[in-house]
Protein backbone atom coordinates (compact mmCIF):
# COMPACT_ATOMS: atom_id res chain seq x y z
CA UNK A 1 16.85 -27.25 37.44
CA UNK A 2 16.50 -26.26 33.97
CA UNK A 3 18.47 -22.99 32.53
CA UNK A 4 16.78 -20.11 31.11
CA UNK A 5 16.13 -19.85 27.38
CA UNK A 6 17.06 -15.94 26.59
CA UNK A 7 15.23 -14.77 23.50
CA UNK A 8 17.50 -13.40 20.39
CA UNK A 9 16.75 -11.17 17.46
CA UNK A 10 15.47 -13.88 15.80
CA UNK A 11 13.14 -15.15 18.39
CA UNK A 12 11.68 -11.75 18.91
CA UNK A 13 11.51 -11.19 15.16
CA UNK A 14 9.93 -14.25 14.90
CA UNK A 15 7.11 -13.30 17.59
CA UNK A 16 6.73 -10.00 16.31
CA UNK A 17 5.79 -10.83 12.81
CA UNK A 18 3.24 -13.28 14.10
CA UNK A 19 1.79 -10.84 16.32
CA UNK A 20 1.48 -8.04 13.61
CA UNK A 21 -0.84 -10.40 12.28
CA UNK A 22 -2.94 -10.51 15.19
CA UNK A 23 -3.03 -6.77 14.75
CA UNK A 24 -2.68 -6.25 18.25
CA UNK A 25 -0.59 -2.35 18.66
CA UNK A 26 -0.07 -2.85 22.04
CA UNK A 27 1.47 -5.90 22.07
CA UNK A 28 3.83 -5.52 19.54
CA UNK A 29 4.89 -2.38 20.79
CA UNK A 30 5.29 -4.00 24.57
CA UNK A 31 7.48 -6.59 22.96
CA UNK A 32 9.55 -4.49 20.18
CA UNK A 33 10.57 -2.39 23.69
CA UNK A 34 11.24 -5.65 25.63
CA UNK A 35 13.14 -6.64 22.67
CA UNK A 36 15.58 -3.13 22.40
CA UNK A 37 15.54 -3.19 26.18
CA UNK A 38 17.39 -7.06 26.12
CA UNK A 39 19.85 -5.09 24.25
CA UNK A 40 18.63 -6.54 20.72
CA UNK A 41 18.55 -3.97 17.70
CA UNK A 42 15.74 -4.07 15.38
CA UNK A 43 16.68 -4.77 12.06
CA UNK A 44 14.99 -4.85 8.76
CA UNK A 45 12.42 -7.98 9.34
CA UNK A 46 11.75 -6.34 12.88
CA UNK A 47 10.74 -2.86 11.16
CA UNK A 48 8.77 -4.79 8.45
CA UNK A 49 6.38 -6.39 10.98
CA UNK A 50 5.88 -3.11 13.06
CA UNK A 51 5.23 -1.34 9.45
CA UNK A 52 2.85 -4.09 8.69
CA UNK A 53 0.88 -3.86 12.33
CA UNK A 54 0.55 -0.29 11.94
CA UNK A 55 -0.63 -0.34 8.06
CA UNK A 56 -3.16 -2.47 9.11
CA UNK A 57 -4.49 -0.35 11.92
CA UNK A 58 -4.19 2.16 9.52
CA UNK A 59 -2.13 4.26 11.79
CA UNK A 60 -0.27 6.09 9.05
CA UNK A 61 1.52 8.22 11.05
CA UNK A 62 3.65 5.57 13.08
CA UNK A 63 3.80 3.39 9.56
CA UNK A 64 5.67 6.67 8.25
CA UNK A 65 7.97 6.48 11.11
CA UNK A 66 8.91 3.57 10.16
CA UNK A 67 8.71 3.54 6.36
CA UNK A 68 11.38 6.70 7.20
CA UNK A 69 13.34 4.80 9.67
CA UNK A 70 13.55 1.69 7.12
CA UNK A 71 14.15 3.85 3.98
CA UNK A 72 17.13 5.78 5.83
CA UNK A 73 18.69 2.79 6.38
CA UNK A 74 18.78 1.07 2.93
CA UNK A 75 16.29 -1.45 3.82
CA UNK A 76 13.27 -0.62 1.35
CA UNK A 77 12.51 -3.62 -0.61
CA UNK A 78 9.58 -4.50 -2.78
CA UNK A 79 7.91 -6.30 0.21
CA UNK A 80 7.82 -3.07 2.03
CA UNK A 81 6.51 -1.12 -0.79
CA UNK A 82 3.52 -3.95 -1.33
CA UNK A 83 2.61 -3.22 2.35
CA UNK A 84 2.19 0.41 1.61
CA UNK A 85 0.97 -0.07 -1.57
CA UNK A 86 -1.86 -2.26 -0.44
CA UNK A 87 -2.93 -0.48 2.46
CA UNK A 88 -3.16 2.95 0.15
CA UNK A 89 -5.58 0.83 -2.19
CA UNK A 90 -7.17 -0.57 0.54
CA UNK A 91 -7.84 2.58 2.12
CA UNK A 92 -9.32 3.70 -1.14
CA UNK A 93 -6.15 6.17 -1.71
CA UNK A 94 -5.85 4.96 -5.55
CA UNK A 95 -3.51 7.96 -6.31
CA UNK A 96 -1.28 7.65 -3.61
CA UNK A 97 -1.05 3.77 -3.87
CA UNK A 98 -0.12 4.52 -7.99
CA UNK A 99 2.48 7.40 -7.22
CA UNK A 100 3.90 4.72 -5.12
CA UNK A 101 4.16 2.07 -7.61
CA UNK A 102 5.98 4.70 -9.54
CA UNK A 103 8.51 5.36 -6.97
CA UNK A 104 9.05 1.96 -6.96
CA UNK A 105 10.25 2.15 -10.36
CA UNK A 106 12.58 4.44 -9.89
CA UNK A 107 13.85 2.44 -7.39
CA UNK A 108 14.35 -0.44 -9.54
CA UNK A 109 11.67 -2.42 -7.48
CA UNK A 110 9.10 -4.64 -8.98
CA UNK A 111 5.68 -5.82 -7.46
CA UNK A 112 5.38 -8.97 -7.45
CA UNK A 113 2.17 -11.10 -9.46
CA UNK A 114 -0.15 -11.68 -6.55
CA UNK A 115 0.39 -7.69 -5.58
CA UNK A 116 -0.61 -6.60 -8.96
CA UNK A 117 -3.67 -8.63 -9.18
CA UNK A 118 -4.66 -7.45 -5.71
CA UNK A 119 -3.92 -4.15 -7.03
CA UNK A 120 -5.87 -4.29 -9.94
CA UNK A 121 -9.11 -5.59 -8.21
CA UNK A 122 -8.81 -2.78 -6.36
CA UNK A 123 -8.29 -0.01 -8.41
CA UNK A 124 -11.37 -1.59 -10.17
CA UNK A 125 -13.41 -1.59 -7.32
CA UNK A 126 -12.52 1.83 -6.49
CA UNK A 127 -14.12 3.06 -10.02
CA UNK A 128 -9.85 3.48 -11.42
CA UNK A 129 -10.24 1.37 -14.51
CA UNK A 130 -7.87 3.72 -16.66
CA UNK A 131 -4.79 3.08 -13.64
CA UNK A 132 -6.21 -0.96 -13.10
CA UNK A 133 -5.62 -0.65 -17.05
CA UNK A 134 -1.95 0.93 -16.31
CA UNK A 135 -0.98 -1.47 -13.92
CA UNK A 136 -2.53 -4.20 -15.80
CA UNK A 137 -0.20 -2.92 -18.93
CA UNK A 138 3.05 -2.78 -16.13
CA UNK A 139 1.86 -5.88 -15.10
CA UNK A 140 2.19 -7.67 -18.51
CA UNK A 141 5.69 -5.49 -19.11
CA UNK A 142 6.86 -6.73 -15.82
CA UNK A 143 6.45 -10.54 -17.50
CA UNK A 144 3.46 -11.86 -15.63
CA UNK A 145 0.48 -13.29 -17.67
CA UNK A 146 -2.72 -12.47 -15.81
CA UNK A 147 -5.33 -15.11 -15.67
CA UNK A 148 -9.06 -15.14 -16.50
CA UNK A 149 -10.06 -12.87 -13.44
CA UNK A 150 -7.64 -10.15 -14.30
CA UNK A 151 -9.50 -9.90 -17.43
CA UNK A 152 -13.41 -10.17 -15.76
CA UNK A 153 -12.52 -7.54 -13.19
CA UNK A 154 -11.12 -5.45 -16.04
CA UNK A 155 -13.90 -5.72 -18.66
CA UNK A 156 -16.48 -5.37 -15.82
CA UNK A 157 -15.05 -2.20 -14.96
CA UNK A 158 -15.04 -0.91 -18.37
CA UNK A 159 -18.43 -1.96 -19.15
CA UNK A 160 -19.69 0.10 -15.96
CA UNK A 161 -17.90 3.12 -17.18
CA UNK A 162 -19.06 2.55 -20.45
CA UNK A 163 -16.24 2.02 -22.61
CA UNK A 164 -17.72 -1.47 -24.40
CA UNK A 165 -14.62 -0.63 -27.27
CA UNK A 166 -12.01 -1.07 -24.76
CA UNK A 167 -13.88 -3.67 -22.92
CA UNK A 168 -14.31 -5.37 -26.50
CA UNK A 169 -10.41 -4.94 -27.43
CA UNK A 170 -9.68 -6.76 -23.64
CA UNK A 171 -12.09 -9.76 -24.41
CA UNK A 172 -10.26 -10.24 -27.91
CA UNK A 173 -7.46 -10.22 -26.41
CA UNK A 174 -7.89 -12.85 -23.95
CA UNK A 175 -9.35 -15.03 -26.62
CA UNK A 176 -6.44 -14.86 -28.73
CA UNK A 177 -4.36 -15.82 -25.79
CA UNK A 178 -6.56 -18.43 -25.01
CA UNK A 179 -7.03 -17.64 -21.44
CA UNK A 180 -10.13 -19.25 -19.53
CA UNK A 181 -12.80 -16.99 -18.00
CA UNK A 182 -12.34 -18.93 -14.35
């Protein structure tokens, strides 16, 4: 007879994540109580998948709960701010994914290059050239050189809205940095 294998921390942290990708609420939440209920804690990567689940579902006042429960105990990172700050700009909340970024500032966290070019597609889409161009500008600050669809997104938006001089000024300036249009 073969002896029982007795899930840890990591083993339910590991399941957890993988189901908050599934998206399934009820399943994480059956497991995240099976896991506290083997005596197991949930720690930071356990709070970041139930954050992520409920984001997703766009169940924003359980992701709170947890944002708080994460924040009070030191654990805010810039992975959990990119999960709130995508879902906001998913969600079409432009403003509140922006004031976010600027918390994150304060903070002394920095998003990292694939969450400010998913960012800045979607403040673009969203009709928020003028923050898309503020992030864009962060973006650049923060040391990341965006690539030739940073710049189409950008210049698209701007033409819609009109502004051909700033759309101009963007299109020079990818020239003279010699960055593709792919």
């Amino acid at each position: 007879m073969m002896g029982l294998c007795v899930p840890n921390s990591y083993t339910y942290n590991c399941l957890l994540e993988a189901i908050s990708k599934s998206g399934s609420i009820d399943l994480v939440e059956m497991r995240l109580k099976e896991m506290c209920d083997s005596g197991w804690a949930p720690d930071k990567y356990t709070l970041t998948s139930i954050l992520q689940v409920y984001c997703n579902a766009r169940k924003f006042d359980k992701a709170l709960s947890v944002f708080n429960e994460i924040y009070g105990r030191g654990w805010v990172d810039g992975h959990v701010m990119s999960i709130l700050v995508l879902t906001f700009s998913k969600c079409g909340e432009v403003d509140k994914a922006f004031e976010l970024i600027e918390r994150m500032e304060d903070l002394g966290i920095c998003l990292n290059e694939k969450t400010f070019c998913v960012l800045i597609h979607g403040f673009v889409q969203q009709s928020s050239v003028e923050k898309a161009l503020l992030l864009f500008r962060k973006m650049q600050k923060s040391g990341f050189a965006a690539g030739g669809s940073i710049y189409d997104a950008l210049i698209g938006g701007l033409c819609e809205k009109k502004e051909t001089e700033k759309a101009l000024h963007l299109l020079s300036e990818m020239k003279e940095l010699g960055i593709d249009r792919s």
